[in-house]
N, C-alpha and C. Protein backbone atom coordinates (compact mmCIF):
# COMPACT_ATOMS: atom_id res chain seq x y z
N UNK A 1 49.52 125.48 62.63
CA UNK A 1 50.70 126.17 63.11
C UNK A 1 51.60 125.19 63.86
N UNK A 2 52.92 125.35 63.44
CA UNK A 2 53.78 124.46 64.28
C UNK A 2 54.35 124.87 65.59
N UNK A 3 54.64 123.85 66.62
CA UNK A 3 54.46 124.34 67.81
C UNK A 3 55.76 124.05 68.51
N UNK A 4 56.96 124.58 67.85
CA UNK A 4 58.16 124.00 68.36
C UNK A 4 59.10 125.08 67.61
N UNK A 5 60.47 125.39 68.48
CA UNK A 5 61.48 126.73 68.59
C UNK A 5 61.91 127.17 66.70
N UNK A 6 61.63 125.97 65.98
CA UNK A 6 61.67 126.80 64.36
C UNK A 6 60.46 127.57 63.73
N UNK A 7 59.48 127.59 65.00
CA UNK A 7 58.19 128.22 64.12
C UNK A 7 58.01 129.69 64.71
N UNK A 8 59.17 130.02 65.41
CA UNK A 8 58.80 131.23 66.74
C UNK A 8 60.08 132.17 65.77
N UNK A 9 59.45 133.61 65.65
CA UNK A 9 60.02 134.36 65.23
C UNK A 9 60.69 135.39 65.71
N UNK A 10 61.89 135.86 65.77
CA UNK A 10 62.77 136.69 66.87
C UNK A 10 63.24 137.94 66.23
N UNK A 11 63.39 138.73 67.18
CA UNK A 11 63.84 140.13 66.60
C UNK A 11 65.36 140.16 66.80
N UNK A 12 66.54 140.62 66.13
CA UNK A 12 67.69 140.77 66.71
C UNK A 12 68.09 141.81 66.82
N UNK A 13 69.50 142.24 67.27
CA UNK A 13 69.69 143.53 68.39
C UNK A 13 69.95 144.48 67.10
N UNK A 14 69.90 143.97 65.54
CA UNK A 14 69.30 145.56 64.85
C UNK A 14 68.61 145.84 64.53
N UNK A 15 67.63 144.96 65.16
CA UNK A 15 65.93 144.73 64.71
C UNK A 15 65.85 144.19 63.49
N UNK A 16 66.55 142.73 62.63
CA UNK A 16 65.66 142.25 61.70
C UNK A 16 64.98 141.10 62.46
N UNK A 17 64.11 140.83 61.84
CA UNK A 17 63.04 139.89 61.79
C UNK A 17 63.81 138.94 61.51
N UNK A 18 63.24 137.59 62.20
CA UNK A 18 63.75 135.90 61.24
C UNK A 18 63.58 135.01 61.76
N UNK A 19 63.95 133.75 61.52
CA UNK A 19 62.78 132.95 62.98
C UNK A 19 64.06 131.83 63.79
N UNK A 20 63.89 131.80 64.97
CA UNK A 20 64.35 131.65 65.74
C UNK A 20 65.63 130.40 65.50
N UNK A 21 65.26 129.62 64.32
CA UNK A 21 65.78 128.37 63.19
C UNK A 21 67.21 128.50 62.97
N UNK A 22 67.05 130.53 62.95
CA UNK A 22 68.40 130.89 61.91
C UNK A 22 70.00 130.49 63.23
N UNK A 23 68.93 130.66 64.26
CA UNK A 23 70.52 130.39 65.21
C UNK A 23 70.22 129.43 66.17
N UNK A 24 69.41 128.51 65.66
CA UNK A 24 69.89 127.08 66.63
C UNK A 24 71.20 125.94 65.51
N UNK A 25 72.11 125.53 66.44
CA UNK A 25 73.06 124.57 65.86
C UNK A 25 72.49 123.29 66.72
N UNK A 26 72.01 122.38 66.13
CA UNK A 26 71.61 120.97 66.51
C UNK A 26 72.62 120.04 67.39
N UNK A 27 74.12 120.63 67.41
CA UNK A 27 74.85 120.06 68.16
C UNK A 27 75.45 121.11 69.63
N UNK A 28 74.10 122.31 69.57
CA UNK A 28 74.56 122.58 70.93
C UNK A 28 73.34 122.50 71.66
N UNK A 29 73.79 122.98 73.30
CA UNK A 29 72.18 123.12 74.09
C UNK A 29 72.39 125.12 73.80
N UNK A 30 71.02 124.93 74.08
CA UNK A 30 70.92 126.16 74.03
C UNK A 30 69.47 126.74 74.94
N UNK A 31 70.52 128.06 75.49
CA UNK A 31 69.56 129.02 76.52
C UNK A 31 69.04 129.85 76.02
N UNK A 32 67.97 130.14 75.87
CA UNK A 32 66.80 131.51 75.42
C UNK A 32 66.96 132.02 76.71
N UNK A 33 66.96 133.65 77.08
CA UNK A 33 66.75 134.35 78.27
C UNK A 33 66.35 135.40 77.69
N UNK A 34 65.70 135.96 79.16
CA UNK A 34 65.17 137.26 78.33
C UNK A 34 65.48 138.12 79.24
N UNK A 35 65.96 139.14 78.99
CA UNK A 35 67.07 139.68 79.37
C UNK A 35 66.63 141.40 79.97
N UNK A 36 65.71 141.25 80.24
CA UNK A 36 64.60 142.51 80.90
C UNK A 36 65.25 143.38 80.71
N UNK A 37 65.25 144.43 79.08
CA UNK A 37 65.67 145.44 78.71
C UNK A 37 64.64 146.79 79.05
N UNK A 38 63.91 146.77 79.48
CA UNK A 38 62.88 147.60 79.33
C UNK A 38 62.80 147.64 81.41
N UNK A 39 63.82 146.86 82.41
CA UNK A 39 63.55 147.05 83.67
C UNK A 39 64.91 147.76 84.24
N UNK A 40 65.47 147.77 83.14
CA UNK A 40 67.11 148.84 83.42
C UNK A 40 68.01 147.66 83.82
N UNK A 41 68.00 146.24 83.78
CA UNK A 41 68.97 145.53 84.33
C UNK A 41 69.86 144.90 83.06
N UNK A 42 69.51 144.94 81.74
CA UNK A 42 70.14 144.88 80.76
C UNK A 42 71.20 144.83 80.94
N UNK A 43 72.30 145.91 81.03
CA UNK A 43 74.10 145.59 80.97
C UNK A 43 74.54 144.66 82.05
N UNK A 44 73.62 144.56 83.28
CA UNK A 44 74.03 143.21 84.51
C UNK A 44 74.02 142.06 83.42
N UNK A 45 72.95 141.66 82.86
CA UNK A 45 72.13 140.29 82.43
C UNK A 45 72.71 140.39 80.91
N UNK A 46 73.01 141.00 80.10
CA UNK A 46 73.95 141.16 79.16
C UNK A 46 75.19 140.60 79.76
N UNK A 47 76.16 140.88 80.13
CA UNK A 47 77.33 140.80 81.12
C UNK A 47 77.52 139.55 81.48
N UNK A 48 76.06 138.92 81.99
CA UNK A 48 76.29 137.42 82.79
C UNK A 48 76.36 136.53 81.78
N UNK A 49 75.08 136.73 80.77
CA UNK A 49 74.89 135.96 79.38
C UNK A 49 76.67 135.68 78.56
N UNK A 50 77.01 137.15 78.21
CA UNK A 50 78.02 136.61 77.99
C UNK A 50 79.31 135.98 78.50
N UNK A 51 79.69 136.03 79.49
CA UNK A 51 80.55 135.07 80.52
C UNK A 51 79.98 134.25 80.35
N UNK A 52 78.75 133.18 80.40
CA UNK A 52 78.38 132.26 80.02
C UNK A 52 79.00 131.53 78.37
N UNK A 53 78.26 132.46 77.79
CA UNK A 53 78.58 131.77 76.19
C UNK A 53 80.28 131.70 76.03
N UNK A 54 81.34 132.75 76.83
CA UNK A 54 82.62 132.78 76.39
C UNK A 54 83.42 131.21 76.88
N UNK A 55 82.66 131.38 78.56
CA UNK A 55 82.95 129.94 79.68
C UNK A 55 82.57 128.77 78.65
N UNK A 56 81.34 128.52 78.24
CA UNK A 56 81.12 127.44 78.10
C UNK A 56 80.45 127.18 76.50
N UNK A 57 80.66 127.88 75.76
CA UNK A 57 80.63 128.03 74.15
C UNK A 57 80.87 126.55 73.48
N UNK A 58 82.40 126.57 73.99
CA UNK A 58 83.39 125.56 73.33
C UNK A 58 82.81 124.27 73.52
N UNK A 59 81.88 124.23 74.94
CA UNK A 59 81.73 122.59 75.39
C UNK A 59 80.06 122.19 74.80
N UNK A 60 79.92 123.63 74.24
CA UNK A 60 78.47 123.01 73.31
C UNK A 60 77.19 123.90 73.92
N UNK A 61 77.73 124.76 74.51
CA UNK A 61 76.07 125.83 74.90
C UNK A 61 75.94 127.14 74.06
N UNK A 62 75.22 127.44 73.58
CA UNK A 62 74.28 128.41 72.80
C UNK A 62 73.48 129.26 73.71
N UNK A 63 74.13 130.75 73.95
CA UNK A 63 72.99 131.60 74.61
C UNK A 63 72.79 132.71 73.60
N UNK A 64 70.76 132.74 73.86
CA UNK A 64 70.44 133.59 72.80
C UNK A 64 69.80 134.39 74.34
N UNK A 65 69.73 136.06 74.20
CA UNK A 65 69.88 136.60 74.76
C UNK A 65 68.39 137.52 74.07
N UNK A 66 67.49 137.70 74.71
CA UNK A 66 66.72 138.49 74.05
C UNK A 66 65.54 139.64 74.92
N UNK A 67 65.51 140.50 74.24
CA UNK A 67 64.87 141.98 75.21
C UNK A 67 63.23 141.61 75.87
């Protein structure tokens, strides 16, 4: 088993399956968060995530946002 972010498989927000590969771009950084949907703080941490990606998208950051 390979042990690095293309071998890890993610659910997305309409629930398909696919592995984590499909949305890294090699020329950005990128934030995984997890975004505690299940502790009611979701639309805060949704909210921040994106002000993040809108702020700083352009200069090369990638936020993946996940439940």
């Amino acid at each position: 088993m390979e042990n690095n972010l293309n071998s890890i498989e993610v659910v997305d927000i309409d629930g398909n399956k696919g592995p984590l590969s499909q949305w890294i771009n090699q020329k950005k950084a990128i934030l995984i968060v997890n975004v505690a949907s299940k502790w009611g703080l979701t639309d805060k941490y949704y909210r921040q995530m994106q002000e993040l990606h809108l702020k700083y998208s352009e200069r090369g950051l990638q936020v993946l946002a996940y439940p």
